[in-house]
C-alpha atoms as a PDB file:
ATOM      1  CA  UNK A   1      51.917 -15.329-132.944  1.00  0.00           C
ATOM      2  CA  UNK A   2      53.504 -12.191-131.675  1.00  0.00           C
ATOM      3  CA  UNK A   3      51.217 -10.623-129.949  1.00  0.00           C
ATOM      4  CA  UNK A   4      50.426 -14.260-128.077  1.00  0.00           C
ATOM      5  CA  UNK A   5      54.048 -14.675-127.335  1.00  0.00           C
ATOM      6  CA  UNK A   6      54.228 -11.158-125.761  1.00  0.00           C
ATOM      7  CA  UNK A   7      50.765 -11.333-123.809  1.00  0.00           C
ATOM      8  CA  UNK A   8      52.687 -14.615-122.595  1.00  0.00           C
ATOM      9  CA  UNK A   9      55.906 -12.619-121.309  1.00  0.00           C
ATOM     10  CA  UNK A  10      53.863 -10.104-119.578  1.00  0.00           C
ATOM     11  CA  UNK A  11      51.788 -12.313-117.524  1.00  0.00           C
ATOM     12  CA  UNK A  12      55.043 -14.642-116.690  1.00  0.00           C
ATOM     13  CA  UNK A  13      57.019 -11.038-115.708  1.00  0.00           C
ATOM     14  CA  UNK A  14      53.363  -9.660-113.653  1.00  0.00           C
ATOM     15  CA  UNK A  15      52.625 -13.388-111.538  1.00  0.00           C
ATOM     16  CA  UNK A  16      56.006 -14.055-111.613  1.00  0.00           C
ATOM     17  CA  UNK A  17      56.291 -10.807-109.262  1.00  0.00           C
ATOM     18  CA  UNK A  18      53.235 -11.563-107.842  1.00  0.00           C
ATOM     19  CA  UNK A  19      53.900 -15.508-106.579  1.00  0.00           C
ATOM     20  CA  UNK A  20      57.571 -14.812-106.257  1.00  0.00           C
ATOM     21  CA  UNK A  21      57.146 -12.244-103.664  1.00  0.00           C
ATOM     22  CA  UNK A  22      54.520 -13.900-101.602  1.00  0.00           C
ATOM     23  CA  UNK A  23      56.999 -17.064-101.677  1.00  0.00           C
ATOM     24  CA  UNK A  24      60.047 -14.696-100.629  1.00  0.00           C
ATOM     25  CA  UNK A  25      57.476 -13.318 -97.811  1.00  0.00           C
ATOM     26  CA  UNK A  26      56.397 -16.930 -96.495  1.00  0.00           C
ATOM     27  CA  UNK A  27      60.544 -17.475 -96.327  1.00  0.00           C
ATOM     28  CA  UNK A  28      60.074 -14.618 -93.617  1.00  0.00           C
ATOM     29  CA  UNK A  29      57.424 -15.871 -92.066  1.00  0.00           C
ATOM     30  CA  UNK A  30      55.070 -13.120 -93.809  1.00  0.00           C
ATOM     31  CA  UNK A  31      51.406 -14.511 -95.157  1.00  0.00           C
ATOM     32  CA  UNK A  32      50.886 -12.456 -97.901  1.00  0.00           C
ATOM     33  CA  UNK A  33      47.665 -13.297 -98.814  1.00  0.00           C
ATOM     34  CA  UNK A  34      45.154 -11.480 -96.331  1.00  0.00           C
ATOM     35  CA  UNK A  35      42.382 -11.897 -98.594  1.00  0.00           C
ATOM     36  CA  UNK A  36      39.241 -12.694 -96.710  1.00  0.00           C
ATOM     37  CA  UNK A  37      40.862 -13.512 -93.908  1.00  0.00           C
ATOM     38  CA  UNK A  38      39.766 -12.599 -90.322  1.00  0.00           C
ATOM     39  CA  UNK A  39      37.157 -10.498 -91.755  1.00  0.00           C
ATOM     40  CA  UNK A  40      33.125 -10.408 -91.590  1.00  0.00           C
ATOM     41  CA  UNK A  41      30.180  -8.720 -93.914  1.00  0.00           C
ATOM     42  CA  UNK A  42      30.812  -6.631 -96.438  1.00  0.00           C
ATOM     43  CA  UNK A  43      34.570  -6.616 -95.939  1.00  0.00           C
ATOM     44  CA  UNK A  44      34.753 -10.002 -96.122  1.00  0.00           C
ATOM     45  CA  UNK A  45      32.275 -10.278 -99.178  1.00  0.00           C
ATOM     46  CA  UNK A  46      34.498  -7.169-100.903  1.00  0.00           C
ATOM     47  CA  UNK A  47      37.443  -9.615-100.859  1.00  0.00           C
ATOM     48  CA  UNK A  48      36.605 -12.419-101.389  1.00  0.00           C
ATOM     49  CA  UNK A  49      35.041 -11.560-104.503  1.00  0.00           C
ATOM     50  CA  UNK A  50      37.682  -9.624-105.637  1.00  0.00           C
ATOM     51  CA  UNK A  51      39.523 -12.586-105.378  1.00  0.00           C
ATOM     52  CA  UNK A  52      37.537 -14.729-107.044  1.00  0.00           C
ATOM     53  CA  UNK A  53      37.471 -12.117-110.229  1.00  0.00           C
ATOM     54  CA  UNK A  54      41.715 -12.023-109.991  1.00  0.00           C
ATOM     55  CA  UNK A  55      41.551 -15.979-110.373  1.00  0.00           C
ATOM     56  CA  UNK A  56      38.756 -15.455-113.310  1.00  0.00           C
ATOM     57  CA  UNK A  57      40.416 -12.868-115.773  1.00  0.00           C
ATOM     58  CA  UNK A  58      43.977 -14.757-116.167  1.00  0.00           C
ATOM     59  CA  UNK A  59      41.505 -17.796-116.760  1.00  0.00           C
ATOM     60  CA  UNK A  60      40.216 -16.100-119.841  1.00  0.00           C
ATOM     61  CA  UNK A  61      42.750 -14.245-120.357  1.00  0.00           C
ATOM     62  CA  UNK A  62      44.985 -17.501-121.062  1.00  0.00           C
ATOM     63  CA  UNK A  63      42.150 -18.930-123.132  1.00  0.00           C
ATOM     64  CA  UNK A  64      42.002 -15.862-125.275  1.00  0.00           C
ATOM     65  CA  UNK A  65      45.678 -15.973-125.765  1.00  0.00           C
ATOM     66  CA  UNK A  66      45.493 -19.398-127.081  1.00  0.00           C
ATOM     67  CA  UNK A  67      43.024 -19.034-129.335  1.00  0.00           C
ATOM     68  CA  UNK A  68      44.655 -15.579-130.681  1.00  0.00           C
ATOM     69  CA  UNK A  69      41.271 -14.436-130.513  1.00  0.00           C
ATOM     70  CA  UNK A  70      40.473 -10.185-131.051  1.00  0.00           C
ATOM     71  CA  UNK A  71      38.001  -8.155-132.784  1.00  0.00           C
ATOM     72  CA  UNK A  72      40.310  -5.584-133.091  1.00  0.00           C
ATOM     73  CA  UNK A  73      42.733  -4.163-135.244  1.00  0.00           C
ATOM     74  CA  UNK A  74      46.596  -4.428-135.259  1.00  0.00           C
ATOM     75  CA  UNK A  75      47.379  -0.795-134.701  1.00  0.00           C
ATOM     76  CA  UNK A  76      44.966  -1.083-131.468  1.00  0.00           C
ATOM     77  CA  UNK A  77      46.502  -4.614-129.963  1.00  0.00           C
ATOM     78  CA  UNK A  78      49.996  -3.008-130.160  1.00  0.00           C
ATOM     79  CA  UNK A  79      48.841   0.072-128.111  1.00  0.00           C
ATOM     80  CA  UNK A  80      47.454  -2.421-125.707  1.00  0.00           C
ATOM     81  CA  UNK A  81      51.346  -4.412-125.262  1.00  0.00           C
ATOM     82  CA  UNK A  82      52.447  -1.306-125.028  1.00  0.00           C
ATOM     83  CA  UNK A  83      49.782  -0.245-121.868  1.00  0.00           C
ATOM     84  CA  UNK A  84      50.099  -4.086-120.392  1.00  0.00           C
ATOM     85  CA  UNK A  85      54.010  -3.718-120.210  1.00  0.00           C
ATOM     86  CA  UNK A  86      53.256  -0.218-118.534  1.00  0.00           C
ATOM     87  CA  UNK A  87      50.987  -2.221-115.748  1.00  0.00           C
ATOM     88  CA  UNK A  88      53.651  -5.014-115.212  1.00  0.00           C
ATOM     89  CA  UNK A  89      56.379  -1.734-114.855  1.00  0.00           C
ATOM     90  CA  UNK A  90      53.783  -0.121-112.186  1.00  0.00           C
ATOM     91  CA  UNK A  91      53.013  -3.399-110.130  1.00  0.00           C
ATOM     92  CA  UNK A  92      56.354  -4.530-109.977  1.00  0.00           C
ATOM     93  CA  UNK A  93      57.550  -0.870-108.873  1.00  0.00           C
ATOM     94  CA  UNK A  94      54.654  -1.125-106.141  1.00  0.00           C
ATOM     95  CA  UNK A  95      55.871  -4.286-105.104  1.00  0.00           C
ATOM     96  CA  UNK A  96      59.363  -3.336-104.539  1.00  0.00           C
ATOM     97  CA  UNK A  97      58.615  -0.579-102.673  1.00  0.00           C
ATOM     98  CA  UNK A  98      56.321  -1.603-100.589  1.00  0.00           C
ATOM     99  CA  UNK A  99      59.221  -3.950 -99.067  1.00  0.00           C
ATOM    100  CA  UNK A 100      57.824  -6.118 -96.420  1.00  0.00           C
ATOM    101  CA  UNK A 101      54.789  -3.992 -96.100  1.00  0.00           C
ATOM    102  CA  UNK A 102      53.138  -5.376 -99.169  1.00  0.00           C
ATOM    103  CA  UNK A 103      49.866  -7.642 -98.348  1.00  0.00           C
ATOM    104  CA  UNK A 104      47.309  -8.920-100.412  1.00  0.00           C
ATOM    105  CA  UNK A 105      44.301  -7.973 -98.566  1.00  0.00           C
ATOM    106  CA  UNK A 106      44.408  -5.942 -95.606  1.00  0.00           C
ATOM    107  CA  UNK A 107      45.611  -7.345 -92.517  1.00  0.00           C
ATOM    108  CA  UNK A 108      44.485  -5.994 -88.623  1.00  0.00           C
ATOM    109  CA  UNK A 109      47.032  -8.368 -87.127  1.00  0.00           C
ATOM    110  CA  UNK A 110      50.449  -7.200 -89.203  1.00  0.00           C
ATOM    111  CA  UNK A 111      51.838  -3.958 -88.510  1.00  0.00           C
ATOM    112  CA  UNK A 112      53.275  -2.146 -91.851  1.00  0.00           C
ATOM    113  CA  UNK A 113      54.292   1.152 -92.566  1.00  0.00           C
ATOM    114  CA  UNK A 114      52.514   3.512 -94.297  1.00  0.00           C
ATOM    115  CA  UNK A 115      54.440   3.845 -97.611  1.00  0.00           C
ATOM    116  CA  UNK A 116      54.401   6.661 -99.301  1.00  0.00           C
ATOM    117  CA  UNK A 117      57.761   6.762-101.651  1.00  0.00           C
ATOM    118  CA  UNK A 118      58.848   5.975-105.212  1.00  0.00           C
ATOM    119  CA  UNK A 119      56.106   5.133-107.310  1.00  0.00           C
ATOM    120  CA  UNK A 120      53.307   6.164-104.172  1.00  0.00           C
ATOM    121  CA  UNK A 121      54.131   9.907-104.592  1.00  0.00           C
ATOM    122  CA  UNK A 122      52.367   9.603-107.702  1.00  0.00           C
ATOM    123  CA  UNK A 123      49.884   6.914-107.280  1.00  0.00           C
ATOM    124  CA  UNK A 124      48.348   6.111-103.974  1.00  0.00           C
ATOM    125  CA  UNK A 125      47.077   2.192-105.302  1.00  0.00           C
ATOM    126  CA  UNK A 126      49.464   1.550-107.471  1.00  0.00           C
ATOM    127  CA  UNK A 127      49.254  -2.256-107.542  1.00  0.00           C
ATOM    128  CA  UNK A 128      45.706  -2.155-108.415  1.00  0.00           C
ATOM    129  CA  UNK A 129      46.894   0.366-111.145  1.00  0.00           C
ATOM    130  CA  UNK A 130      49.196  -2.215-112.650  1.00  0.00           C
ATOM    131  CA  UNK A 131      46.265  -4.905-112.027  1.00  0.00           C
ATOM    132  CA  UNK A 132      44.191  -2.479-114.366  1.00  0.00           C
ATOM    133  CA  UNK A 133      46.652  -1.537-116.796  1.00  0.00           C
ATOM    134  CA  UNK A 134      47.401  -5.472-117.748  1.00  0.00           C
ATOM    135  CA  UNK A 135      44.146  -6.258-117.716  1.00  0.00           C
ATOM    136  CA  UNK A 136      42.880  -3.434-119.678  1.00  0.00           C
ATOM    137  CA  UNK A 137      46.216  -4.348-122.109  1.00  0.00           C
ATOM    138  CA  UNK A 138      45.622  -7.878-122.465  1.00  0.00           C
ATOM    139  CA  UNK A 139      41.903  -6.760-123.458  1.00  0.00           C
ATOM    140  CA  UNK A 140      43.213  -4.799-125.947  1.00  0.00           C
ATOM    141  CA  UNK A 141      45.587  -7.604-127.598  1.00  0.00           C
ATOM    142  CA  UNK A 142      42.668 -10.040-127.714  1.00  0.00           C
ATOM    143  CA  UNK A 143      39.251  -8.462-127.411  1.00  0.00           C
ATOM    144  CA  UNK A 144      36.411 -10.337-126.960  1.00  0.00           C
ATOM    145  CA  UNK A 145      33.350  -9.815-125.057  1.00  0.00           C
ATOM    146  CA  UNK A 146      33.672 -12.626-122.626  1.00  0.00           C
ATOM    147  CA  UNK A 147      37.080 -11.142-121.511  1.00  0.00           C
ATOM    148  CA  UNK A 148      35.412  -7.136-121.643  1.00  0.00           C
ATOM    149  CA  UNK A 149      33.054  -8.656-119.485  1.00  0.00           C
ATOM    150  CA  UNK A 150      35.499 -10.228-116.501  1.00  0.00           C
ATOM    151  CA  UNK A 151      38.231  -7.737-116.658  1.00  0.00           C
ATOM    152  CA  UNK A 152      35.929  -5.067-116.071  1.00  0.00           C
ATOM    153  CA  UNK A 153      34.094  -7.160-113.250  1.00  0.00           C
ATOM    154  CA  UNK A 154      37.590  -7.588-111.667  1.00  0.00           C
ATOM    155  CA  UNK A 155      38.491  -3.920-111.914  1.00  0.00           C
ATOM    156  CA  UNK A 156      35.191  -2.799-110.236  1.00  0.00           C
ATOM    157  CA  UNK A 157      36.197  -5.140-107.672  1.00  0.00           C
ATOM    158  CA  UNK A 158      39.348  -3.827-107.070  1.00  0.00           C
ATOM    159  CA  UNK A 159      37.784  -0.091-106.581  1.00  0.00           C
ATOM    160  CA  UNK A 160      35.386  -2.003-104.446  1.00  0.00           C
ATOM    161  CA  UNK A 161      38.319  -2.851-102.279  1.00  0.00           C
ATOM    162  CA  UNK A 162      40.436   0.539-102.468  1.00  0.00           C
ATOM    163  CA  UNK A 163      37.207   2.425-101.229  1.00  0.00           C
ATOM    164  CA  UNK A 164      35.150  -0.050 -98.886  1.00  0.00           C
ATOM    165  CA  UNK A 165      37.885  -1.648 -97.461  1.00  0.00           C
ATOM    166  CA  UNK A 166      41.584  -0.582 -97.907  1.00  0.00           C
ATOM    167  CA  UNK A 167      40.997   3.042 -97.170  1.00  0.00           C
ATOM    168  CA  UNK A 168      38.896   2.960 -94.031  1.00  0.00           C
ATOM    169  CA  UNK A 169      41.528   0.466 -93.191  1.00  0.00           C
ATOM    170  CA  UNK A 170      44.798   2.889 -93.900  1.00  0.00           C
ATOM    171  CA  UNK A 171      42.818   5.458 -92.003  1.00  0.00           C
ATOM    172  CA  UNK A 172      42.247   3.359 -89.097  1.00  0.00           C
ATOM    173  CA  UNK A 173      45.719   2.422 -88.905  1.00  0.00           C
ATOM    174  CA  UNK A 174      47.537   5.477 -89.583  1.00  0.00           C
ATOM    175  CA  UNK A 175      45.170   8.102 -89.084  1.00  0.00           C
ATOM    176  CA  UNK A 176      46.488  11.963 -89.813  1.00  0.00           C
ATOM    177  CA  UNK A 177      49.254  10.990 -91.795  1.00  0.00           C
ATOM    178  CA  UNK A 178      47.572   8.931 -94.096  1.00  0.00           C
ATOM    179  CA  UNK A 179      44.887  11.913 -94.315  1.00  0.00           C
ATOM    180  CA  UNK A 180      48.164  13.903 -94.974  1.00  0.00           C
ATOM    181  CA  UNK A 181      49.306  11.561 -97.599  1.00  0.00           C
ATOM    182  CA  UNK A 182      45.837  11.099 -99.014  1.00  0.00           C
ATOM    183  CA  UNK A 183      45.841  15.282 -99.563  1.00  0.00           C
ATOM    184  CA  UNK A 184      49.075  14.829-101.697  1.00  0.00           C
ATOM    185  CA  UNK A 185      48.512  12.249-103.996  1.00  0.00           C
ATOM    186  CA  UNK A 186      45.484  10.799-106.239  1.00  0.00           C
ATOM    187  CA  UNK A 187      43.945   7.579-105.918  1.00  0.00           C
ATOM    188  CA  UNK A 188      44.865   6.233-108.959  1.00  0.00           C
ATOM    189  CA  UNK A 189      47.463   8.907-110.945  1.00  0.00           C
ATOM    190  CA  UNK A 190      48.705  12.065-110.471  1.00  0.00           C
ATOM    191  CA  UNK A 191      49.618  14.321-107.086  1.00  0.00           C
ATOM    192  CA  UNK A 192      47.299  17.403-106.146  1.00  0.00           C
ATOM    193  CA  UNK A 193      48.319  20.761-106.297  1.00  0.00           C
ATOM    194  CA  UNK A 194      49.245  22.370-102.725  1.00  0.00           C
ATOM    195  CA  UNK A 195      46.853  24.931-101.768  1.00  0.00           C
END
């Protein structure tokens, strides 16, 4: 029952984030979700599939909770609270500092900033980090092959995006300083040395 009430907390505190800043945004007159949206071939197919696997892994996710099911042991579903609260940490950091900048999906039509402070000096996706971490977390709390299967589907997806879509996109829009940024800090974790 623990480790069902905590898997619980951590997806309230990580869609809580999620839906409450896309509601704060549409108070601003902001549409958050860009997903699919104005876009054509494989863009357009990148997203909207990636969407489809975000709205697939809670699905099963919740379902696994439920039914408290894992194949693995106790030692292993603590490690994986323990990585899930780390993800819900690192999306809600992204979130925040992103500001008003923050879109799900990119959008041609909205001009951002390029953000590269707090938690993006070390991680240049770090929303889709904290996407991975829960997911790979929750997996870890309640194993089973159904939810191996989706949560990895979903985090292909969201590599999918980074590197077909959301890059070529930041480079479009921001050109040299995003190559800049993108010689300073990792995808996923870490910042390069200077040369």
């Amino acid at each position: 029952m623990g480790f069902q009430i905590t898997a619980v907390i951590i997806l309230l505190a990580f869609y809580g984030c999620y839906f409450g800043k896309m509601l704060m945004q549409r108070k601003k007159g902001i549409k958050t979700d860009q997903i699919g949206k104005g876009k054509t071939g494989m863009v357009k197919r990148v997203e909207l599939t990636m969407k489809a696997a975000t709205l697939l892994v809670p699905a099963v996710e919740v379902i696994s909770i439920i039914g408290n099911i894992t194949a693995l042991p106790l030692g292993i579903r603590g490690i994986g609270a323990g990585v899930a609260v780390v993800g819900d940490v690192v999306f809600i950091l992204s979130v925040w500092t992103m500001k008003d900048s923050w879109r799900a999906g990119v959008s041609e039509t909205d001009k951002t900033e390029l953000v590269t402070n707090g938690i993006y000096k070390i991680s240049r996706n770090p929303a889709f980090l904290g996407f991975d971490l829960v997911y790979v977390g929750i997996l870890m709390m309640f194993f089973n092959w159904i939810l191996l299967a989706v949560s990895l589907f979903a985090i292909i997806m969201f590599h999918l995006q980074i590197v077909n879509v959301e890059e070529d996109f930041l480079l479009i829009s921001f050109g040299q300083e995003y190559v800049e940024y993108r010689k300073m800090v990792h995808r996923y974790l870490g910042r390069k040395r200077s040369r």
